[in-house]
C-alpha atoms as a PDB file:
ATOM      1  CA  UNK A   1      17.960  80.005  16.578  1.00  0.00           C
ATOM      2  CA  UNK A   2      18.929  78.424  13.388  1.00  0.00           C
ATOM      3  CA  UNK A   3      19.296  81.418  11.013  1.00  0.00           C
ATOM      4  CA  UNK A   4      21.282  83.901  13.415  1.00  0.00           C
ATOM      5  CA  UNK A   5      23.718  80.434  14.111  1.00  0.00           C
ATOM      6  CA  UNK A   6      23.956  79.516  10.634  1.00  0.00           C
ATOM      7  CA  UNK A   7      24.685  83.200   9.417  1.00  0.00           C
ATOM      8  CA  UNK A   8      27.141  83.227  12.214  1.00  0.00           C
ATOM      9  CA  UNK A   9      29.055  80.166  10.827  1.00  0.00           C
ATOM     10  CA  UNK A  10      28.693  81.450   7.133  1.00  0.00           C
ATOM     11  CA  UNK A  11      30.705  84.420   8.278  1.00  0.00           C
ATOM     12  CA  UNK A  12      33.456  82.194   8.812  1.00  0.00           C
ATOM     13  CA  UNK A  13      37.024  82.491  10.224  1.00  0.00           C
ATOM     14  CA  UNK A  14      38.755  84.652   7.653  1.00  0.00           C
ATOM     15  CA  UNK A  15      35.775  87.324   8.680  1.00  0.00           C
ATOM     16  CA  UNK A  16      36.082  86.879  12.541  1.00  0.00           C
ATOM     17  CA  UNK A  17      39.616  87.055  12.180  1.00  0.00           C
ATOM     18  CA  UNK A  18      39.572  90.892  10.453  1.00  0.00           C
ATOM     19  CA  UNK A  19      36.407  92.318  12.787  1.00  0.00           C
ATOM     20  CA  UNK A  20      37.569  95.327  14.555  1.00  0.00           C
ATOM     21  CA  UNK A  21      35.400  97.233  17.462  1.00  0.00           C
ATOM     22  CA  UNK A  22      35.301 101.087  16.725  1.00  0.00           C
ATOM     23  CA  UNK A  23      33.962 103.745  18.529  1.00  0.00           C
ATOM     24  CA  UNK A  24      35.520 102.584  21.664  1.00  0.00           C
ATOM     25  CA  UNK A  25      35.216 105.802  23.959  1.00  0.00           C
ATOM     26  CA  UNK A  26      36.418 104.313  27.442  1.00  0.00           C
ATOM     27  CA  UNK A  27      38.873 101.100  28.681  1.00  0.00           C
ATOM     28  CA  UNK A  28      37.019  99.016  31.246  1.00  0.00           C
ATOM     29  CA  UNK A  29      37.881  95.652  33.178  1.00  0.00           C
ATOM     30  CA  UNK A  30      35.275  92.962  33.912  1.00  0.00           C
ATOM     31  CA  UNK A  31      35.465  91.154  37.255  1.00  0.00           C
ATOM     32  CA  UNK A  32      36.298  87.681  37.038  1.00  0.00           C
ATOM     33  CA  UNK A  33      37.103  84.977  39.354  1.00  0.00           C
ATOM     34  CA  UNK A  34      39.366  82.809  37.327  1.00  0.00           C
ATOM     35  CA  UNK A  35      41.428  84.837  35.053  1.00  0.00           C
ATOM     36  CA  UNK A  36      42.143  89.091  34.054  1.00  0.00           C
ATOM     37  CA  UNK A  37      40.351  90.360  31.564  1.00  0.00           C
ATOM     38  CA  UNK A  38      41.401  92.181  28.480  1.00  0.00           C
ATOM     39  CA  UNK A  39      39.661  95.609  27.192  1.00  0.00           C
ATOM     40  CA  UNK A  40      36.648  95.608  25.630  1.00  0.00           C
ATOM     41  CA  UNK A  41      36.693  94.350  21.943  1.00  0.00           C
ATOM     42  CA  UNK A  42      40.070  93.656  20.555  1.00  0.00           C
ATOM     43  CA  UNK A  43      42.298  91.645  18.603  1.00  0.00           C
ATOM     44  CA  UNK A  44      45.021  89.477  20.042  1.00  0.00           C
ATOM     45  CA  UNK A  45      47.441  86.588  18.862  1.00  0.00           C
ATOM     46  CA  UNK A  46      46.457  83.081  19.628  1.00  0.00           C
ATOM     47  CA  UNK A  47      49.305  82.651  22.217  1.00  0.00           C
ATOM     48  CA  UNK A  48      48.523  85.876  23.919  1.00  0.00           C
ATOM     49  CA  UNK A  49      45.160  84.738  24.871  1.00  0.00           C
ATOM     50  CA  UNK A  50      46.610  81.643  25.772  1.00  0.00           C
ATOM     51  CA  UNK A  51      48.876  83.088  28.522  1.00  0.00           C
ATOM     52  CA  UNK A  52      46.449  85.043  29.607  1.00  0.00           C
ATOM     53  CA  UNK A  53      44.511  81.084  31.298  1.00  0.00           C
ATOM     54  CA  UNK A  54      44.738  80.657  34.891  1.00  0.00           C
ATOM     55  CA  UNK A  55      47.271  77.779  35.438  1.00  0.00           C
ATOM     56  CA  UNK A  56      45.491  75.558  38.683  1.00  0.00           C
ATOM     57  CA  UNK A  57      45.804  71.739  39.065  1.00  0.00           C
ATOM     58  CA  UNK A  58      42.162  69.869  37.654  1.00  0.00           C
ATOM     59  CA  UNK A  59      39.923  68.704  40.524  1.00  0.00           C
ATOM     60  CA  UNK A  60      37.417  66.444  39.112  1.00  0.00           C
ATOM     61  CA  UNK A  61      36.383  65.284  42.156  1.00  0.00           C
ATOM     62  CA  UNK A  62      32.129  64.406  42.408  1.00  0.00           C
ATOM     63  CA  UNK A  63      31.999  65.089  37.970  1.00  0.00           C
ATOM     64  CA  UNK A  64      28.688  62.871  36.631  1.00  0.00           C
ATOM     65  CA  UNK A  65      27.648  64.094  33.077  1.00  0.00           C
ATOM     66  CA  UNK A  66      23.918  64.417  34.464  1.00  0.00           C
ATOM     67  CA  UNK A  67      25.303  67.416  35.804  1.00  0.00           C
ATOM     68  CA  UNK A  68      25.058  69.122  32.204  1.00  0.00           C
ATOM     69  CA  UNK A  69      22.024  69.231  30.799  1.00  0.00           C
ATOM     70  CA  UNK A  70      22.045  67.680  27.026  1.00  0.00           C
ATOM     71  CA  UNK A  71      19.933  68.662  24.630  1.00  0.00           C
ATOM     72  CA  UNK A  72      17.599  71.276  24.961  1.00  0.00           C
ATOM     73  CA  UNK A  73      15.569  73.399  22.533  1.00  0.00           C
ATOM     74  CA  UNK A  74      16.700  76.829  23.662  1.00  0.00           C
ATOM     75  CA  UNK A  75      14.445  78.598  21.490  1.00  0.00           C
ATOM     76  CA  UNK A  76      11.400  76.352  21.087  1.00  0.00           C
ATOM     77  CA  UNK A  77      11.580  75.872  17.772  1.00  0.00           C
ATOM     78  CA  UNK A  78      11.213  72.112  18.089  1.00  0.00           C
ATOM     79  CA  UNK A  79      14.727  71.286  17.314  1.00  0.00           C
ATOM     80  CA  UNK A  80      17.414  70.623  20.118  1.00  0.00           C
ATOM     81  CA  UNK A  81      20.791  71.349  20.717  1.00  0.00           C
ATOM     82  CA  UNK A  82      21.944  68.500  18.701  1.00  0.00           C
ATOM     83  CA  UNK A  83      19.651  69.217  15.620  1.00  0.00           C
ATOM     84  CA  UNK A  84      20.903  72.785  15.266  1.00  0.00           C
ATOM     85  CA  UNK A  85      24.294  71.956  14.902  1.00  0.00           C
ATOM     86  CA  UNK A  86      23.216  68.789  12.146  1.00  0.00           C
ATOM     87  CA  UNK A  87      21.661  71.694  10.229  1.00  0.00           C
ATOM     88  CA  UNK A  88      23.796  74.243  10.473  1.00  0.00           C
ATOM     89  CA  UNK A  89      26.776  72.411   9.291  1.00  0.00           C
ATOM     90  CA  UNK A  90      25.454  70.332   6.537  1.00  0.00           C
ATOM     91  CA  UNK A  91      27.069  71.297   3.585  1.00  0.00           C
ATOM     92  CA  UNK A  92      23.261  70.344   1.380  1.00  0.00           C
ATOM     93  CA  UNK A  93      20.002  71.201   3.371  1.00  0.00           C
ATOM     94  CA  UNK A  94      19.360  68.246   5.182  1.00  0.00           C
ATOM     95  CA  UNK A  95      16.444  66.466   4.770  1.00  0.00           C
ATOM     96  CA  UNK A  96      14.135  66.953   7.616  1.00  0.00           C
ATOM     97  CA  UNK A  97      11.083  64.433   9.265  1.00  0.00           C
ATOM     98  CA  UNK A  98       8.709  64.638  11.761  1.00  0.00           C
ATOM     99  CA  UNK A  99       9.682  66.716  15.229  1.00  0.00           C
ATOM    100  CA  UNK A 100      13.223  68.068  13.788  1.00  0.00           C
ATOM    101  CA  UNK A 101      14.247  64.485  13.053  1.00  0.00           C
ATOM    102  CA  UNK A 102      17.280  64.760  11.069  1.00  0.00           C
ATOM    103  CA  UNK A 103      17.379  62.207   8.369  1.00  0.00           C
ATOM    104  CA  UNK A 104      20.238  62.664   5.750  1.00  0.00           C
ATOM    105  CA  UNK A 105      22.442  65.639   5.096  1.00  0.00           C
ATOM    106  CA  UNK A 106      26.350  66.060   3.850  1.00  0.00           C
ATOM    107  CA  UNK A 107      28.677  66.950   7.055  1.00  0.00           C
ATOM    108  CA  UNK A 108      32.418  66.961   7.011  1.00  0.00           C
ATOM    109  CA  UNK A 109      34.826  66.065  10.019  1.00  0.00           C
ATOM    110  CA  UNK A 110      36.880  68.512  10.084  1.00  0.00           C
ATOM    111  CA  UNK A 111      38.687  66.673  12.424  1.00  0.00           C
ATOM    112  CA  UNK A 112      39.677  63.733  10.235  1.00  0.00           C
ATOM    113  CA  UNK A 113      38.294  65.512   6.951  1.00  0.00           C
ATOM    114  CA  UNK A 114      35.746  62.671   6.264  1.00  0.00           C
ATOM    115  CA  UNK A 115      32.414  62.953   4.711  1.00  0.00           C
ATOM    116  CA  UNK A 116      29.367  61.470   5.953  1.00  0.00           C
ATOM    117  CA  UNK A 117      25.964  61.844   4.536  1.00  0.00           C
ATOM    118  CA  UNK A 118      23.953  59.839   8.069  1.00  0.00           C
ATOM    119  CA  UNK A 119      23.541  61.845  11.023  1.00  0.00           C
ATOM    120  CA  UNK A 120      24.151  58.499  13.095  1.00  0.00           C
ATOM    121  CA  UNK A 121      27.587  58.448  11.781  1.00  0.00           C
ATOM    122  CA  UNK A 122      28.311  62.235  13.773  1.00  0.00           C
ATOM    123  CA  UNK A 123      28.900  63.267  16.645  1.00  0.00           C
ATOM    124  CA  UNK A 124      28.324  66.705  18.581  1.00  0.00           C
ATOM    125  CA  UNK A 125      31.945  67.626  19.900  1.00  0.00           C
ATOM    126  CA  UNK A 126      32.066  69.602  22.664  1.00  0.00           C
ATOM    127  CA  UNK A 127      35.662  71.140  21.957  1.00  0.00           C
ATOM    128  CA  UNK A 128      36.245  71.416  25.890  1.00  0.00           C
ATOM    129  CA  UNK A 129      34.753  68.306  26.757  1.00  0.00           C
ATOM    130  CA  UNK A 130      32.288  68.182  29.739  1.00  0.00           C
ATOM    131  CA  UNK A 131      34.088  66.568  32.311  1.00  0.00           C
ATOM    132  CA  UNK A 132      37.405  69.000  31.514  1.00  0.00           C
ATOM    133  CA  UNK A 133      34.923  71.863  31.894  1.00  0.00           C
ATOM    134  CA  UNK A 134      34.422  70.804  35.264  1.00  0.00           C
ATOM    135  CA  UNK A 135      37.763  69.772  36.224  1.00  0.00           C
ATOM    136  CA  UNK A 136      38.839  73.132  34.965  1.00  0.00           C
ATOM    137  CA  UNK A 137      36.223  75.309  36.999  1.00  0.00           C
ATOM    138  CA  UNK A 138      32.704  74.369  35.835  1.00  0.00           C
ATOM    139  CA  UNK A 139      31.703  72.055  39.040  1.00  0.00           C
ATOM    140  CA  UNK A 140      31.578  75.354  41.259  1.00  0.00           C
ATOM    141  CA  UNK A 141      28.785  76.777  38.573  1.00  0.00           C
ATOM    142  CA  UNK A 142      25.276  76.580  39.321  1.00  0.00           C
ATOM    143  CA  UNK A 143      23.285  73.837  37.206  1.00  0.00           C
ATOM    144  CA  UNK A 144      21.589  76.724  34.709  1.00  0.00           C
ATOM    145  CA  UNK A 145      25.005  77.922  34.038  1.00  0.00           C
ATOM    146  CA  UNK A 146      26.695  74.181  33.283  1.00  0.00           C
ATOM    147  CA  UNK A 147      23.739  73.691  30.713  1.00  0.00           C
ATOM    148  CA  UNK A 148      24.394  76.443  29.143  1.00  0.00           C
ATOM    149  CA  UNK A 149      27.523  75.844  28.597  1.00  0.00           C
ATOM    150  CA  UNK A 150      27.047  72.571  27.440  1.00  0.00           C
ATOM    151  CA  UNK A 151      24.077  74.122  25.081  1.00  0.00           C
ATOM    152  CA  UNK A 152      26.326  76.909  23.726  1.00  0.00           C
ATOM    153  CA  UNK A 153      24.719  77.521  20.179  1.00  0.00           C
ATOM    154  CA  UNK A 154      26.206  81.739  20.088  1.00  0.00           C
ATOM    155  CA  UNK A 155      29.735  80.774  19.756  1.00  0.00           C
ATOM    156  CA  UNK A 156      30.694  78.927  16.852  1.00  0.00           C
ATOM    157  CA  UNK A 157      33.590  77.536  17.853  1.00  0.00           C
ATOM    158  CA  UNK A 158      31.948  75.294  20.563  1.00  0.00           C
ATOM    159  CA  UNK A 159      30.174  72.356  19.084  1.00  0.00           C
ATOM    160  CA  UNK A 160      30.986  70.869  16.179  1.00  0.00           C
ATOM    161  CA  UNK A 161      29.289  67.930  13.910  1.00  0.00           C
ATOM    162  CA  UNK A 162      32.593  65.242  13.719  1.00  0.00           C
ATOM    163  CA  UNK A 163      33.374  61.606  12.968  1.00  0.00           C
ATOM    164  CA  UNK A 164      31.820  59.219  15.989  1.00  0.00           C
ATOM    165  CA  UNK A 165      34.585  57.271  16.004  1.00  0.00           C
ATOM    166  CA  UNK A 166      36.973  60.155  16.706  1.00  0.00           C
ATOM    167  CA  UNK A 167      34.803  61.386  18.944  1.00  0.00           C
ATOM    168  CA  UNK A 168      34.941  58.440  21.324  1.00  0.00           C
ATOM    169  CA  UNK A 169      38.509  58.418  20.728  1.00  0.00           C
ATOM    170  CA  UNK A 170      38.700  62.117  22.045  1.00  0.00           C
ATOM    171  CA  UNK A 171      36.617  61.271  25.024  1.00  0.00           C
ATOM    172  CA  UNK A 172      37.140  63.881  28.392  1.00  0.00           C
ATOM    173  CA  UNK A 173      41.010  64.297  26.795  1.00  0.00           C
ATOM    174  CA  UNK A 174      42.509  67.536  26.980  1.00  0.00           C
ATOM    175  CA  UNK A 175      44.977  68.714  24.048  1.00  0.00           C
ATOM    176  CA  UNK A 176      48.360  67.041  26.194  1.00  0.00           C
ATOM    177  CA  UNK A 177      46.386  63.632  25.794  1.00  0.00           C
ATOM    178  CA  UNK A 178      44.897  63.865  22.689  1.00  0.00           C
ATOM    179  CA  UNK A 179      44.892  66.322  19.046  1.00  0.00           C
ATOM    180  CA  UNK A 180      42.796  65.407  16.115  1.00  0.00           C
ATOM    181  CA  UNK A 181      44.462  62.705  13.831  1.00  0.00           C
ATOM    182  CA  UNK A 182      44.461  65.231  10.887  1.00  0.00           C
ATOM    183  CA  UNK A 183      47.418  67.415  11.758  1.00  0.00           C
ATOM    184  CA  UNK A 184      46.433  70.376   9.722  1.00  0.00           C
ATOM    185  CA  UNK A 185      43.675  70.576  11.998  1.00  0.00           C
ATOM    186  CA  UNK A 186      45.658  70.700  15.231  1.00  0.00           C
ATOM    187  CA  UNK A 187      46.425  74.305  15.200  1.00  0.00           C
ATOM    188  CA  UNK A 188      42.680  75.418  14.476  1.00  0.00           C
ATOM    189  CA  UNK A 189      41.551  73.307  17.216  1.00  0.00           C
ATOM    190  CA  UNK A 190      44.024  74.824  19.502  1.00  0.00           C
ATOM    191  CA  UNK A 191      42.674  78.250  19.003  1.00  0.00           C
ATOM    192  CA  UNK A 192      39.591  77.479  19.283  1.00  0.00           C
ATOM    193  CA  UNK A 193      40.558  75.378  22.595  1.00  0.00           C
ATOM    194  CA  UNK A 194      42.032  78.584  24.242  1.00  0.00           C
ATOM    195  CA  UNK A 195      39.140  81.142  23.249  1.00  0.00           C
ATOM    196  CA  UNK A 196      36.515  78.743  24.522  1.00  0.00           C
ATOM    197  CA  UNK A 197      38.599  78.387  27.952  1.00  0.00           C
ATOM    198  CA  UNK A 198      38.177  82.078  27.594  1.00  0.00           C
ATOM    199  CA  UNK A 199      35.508  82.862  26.970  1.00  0.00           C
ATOM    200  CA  UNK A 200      34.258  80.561  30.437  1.00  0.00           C
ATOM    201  CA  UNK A 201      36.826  81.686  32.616  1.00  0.00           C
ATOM    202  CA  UNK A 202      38.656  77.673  32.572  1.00  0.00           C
ATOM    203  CA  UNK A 203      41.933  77.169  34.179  1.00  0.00           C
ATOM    204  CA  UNK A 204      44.545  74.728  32.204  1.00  0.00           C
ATOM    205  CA  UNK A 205      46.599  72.921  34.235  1.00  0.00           C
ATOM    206  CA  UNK A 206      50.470  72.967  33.437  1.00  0.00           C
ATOM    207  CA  UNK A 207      50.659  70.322  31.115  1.00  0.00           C
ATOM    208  CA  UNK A 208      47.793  70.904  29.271  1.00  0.00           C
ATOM    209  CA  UNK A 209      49.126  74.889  28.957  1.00  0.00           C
ATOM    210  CA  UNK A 210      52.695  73.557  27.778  1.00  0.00           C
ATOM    211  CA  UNK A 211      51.443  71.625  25.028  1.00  0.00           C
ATOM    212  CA  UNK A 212      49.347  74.372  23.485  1.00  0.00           C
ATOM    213  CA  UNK A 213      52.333  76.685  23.672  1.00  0.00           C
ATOM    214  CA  UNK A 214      54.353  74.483  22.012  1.00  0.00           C
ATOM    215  CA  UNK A 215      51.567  74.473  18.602  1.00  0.00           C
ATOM    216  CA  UNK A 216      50.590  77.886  19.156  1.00  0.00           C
ATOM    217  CA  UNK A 217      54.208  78.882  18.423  1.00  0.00           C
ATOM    218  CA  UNK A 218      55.576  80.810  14.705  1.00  0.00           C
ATOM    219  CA  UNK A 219      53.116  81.113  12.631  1.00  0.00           C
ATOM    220  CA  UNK A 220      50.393  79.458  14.578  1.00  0.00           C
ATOM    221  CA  UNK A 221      50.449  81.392  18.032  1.00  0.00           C
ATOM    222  CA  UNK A 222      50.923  84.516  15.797  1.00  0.00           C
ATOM    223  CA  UNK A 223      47.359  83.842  14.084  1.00  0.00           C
ATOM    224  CA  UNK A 224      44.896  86.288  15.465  1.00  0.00           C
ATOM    225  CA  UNK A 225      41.360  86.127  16.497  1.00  0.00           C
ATOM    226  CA  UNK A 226      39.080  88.467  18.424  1.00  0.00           C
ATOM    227  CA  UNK A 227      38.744  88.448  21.628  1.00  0.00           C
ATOM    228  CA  UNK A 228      35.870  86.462  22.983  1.00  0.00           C
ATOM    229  CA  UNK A 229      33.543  88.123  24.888  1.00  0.00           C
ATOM    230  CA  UNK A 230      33.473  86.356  28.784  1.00  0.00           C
ATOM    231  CA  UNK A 231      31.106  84.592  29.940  1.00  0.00           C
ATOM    232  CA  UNK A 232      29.077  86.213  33.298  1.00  0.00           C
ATOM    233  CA  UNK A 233      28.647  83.300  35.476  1.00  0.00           C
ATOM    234  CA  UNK A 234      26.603  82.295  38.081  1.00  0.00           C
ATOM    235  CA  UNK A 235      28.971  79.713  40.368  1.00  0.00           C
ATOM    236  CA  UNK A 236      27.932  78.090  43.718  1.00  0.00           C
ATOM    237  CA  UNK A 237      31.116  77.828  46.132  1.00  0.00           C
ATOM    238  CA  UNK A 238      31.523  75.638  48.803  1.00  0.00           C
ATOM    239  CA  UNK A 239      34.164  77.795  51.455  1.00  0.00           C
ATOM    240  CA  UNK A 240      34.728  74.737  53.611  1.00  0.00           C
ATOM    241  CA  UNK A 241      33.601  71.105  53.869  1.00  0.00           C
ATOM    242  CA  UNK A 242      31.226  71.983  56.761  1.00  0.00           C
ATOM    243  CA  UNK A 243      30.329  75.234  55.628  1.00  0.00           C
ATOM    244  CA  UNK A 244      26.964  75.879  53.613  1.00  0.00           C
ATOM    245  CA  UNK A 245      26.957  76.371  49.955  1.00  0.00           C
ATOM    246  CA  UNK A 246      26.714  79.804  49.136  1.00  0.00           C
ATOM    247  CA  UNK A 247      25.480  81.510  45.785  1.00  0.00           C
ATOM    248  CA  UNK A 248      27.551  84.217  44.410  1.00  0.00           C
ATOM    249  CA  UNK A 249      25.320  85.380  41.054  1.00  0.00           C
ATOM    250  CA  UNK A 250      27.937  87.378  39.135  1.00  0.00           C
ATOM    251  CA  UNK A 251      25.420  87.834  35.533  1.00  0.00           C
ATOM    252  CA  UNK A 252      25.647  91.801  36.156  1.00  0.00           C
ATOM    253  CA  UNK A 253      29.598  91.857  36.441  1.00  0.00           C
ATOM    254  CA  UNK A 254      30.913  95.081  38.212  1.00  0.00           C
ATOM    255  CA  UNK A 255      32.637  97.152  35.693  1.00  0.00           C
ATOM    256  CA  UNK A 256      34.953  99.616  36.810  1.00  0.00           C
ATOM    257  CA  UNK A 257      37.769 102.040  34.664  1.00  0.00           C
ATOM    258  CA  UNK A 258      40.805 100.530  34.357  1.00  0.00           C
ATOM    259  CA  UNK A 259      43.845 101.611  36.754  1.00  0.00           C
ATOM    260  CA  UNK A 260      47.554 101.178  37.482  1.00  0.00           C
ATOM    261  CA  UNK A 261      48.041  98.477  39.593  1.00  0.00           C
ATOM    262  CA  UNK A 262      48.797  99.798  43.129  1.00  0.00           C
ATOM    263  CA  UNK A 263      52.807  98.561  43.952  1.00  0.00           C
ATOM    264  CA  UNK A 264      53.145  95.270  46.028  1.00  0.00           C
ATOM    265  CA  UNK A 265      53.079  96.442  49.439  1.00  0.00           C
ATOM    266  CA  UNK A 266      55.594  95.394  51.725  1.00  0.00           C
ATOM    267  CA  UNK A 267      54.365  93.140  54.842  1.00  0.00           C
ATOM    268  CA  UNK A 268      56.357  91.822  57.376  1.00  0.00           C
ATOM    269  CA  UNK A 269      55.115  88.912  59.206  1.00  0.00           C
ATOM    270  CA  UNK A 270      56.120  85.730  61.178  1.00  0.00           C
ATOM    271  CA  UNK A 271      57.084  82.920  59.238  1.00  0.00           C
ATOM    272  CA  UNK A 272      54.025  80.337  58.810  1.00  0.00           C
ATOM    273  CA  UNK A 273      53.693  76.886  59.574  1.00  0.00           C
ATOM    274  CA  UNK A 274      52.779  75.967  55.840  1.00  0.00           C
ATOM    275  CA  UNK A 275      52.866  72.303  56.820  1.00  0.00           C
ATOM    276  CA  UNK A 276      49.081  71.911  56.461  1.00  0.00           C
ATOM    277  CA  UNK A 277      48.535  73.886  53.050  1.00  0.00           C
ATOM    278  CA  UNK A 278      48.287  73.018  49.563  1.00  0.00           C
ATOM    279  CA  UNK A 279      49.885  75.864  48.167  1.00  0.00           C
ATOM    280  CA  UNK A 280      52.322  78.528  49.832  1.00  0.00           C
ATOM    281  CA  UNK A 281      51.915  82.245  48.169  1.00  0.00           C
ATOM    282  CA  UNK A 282      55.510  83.626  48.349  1.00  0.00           C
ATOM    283  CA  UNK A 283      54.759  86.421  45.034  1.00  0.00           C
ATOM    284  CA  UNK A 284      51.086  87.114  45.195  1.00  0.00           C
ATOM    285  CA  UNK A 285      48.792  86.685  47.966  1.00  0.00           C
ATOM    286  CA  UNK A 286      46.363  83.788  49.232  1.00  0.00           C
ATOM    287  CA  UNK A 287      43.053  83.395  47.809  1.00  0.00           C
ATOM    288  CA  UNK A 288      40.967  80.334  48.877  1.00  0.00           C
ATOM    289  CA  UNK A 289      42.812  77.634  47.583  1.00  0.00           C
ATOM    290  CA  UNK A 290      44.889  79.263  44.489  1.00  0.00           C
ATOM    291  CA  UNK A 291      47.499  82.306  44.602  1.00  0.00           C
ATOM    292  CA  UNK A 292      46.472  85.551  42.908  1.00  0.00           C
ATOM    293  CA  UNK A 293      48.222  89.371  42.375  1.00  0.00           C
ATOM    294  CA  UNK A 294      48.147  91.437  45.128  1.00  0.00           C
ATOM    295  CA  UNK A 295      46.633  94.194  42.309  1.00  0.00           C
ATOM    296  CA  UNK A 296      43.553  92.070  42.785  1.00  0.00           C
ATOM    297  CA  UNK A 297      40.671  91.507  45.050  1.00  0.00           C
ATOM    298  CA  UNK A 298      40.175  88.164  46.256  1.00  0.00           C
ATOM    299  CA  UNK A 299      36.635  87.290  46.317  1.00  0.00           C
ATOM    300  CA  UNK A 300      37.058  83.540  47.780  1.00  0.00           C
ATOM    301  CA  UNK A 301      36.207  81.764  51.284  1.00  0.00           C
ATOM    302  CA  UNK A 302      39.202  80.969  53.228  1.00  0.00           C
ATOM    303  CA  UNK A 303      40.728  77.891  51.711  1.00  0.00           C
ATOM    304  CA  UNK A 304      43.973  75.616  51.493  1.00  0.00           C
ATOM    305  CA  UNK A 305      46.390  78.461  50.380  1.00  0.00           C
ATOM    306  CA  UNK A 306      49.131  79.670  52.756  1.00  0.00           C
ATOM    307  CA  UNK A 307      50.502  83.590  52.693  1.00  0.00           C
ATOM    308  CA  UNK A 308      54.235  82.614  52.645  1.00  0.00           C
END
């Protein structure tokens, strides 16, 4: 695991940043539940992508950390989760003991730009904290797919070695409650914010998706990056409070060619009683408890959301 992740992270932004996909010889659209997908492997500004995240209120209703699965050693090599990343980003080659035991090494916050040369002074960052993961979508996955997420060594953008102290000062905080104290490090971490949301099919919910507009704006939003490839997940969906939980394993995602979207047909019906619901579709149509394009297929239980 260790050399493919550390030549990943040698390649650096700048690299990431200029790879282009050739060859492409057909468009196609992956199915997701949460947001549209782009065509297969492309470049795109760092505010496109943004706009392109599901806007949906945070439910982080029945979240306990226990519920993603920290550390593991994903390729039995006898080092975890945690120990990769120490090694990877260690500016020397650490000095190693017994079992992977990380004992000294040179990592930078890039957060705060300070040095530290004790692993007990770092912390793993998960960019999208846990708990935000699961307010923004992650408590409907099944428990594989929430530790792999939380285990994500093949994107580089995910975890990150940075000052403990700013790391408990971070906490479950999206970027409306909290940025890293070294501003020239706000934009970056935006970015890499947005892909990662991306990349797991996350919703942002209004305020969190204004304040990353306003840095990814000029020369920031117009940075670009490639597009990350999505996540298939496997998510467990409860339809109803009495209903039984059902397992929907979406890790092969239907492809299919992509087409014009058919026009919004025209519907008349009587006027609801949206009393009862939590959100009234007036320009798309109903889907469990959200509001989704009528150019796509809802593939939700019957939830809280009205057709108005």
């Amino acid at each position: 695991m260790r050399k493919p992740l550390e030549k990943l992270r040698k390649i650096g932004l700048k690299h990431a940043l200029s790879t282009r996909l050739y060859g492409i010889v057909g468009v196609f659209i992956v199915l997701s539940f949460a947001i549209p997908q782009l065509s297969l492997a492309s470049t795109i500004t760092a505010r496109s992508l943004a706009l392109k995240l599901t806007v949906h209120a945070e439910d982080g209703a029945g979240y306990v950390r226990s519920a993603f699965k920290l550390w593991i050693d994903a390729d039995h090599d006898g080092c975890d989760t945690r120990q990769e990343v120490l090694i990877v980003e260690s500016k020397v080659k650490p000095k190693l003991g017994a079992k992977c035991k990380i004992i000294s090494g040179k990592w930078i916050s890039w957060y705060d730009n300070k040095t530290w040369t004790k692993p007990a002074d770092v912390a793993i960052d998960h960019v999208v904290p846990l708990k935000e993961a699961w307010d923004s979508g992650a408590k409907f996955w099944t428990a594989a797919t929430r530790e792999r997420y939380a285990n994500d060594l093949s994107f580089s953008w995910g975890l990150d070695a940075i000052t403990s102290k700013v790391n408990s000062s971070k906490g479950d905080k999206d970027p409306a409650q909290w940025l890293p104290p070294l501003t020239s490090a706000r934009c970056t971490y935006a970015i890499h914010w947005v892909a990662i949301k991306y990349r797991w099919k996350l919703t942002v919910d209004s305020a969190e998706q204004k304040k990353l507009l306003s840095i990814l704006s000029g020369t920031c939003g117009s940075r670009t990056l490639t597009v990350p490839t999505v996540i298939a997940t496997s998510t467990t969906i409860n339809q109803n409070t009495n209903a039984n939980t059902n397992t929907i394993n979406t890790s092969a995602p239907i492809i299919a060619p992509v087409q014009t979207p058919a026009p919004t047909p025209v519907v008349v019906t009587p006027v609801p009683n949206t009393s009862s619901c939590c959100k009234v579709c007036t320009s798309g149509q109903a889907c469990g408890d959200s509001c989704i394009s009528w150019s796509y297929t809802c593939h939700k239980g019957v939830g809280c959301a009205c057709q108005g």
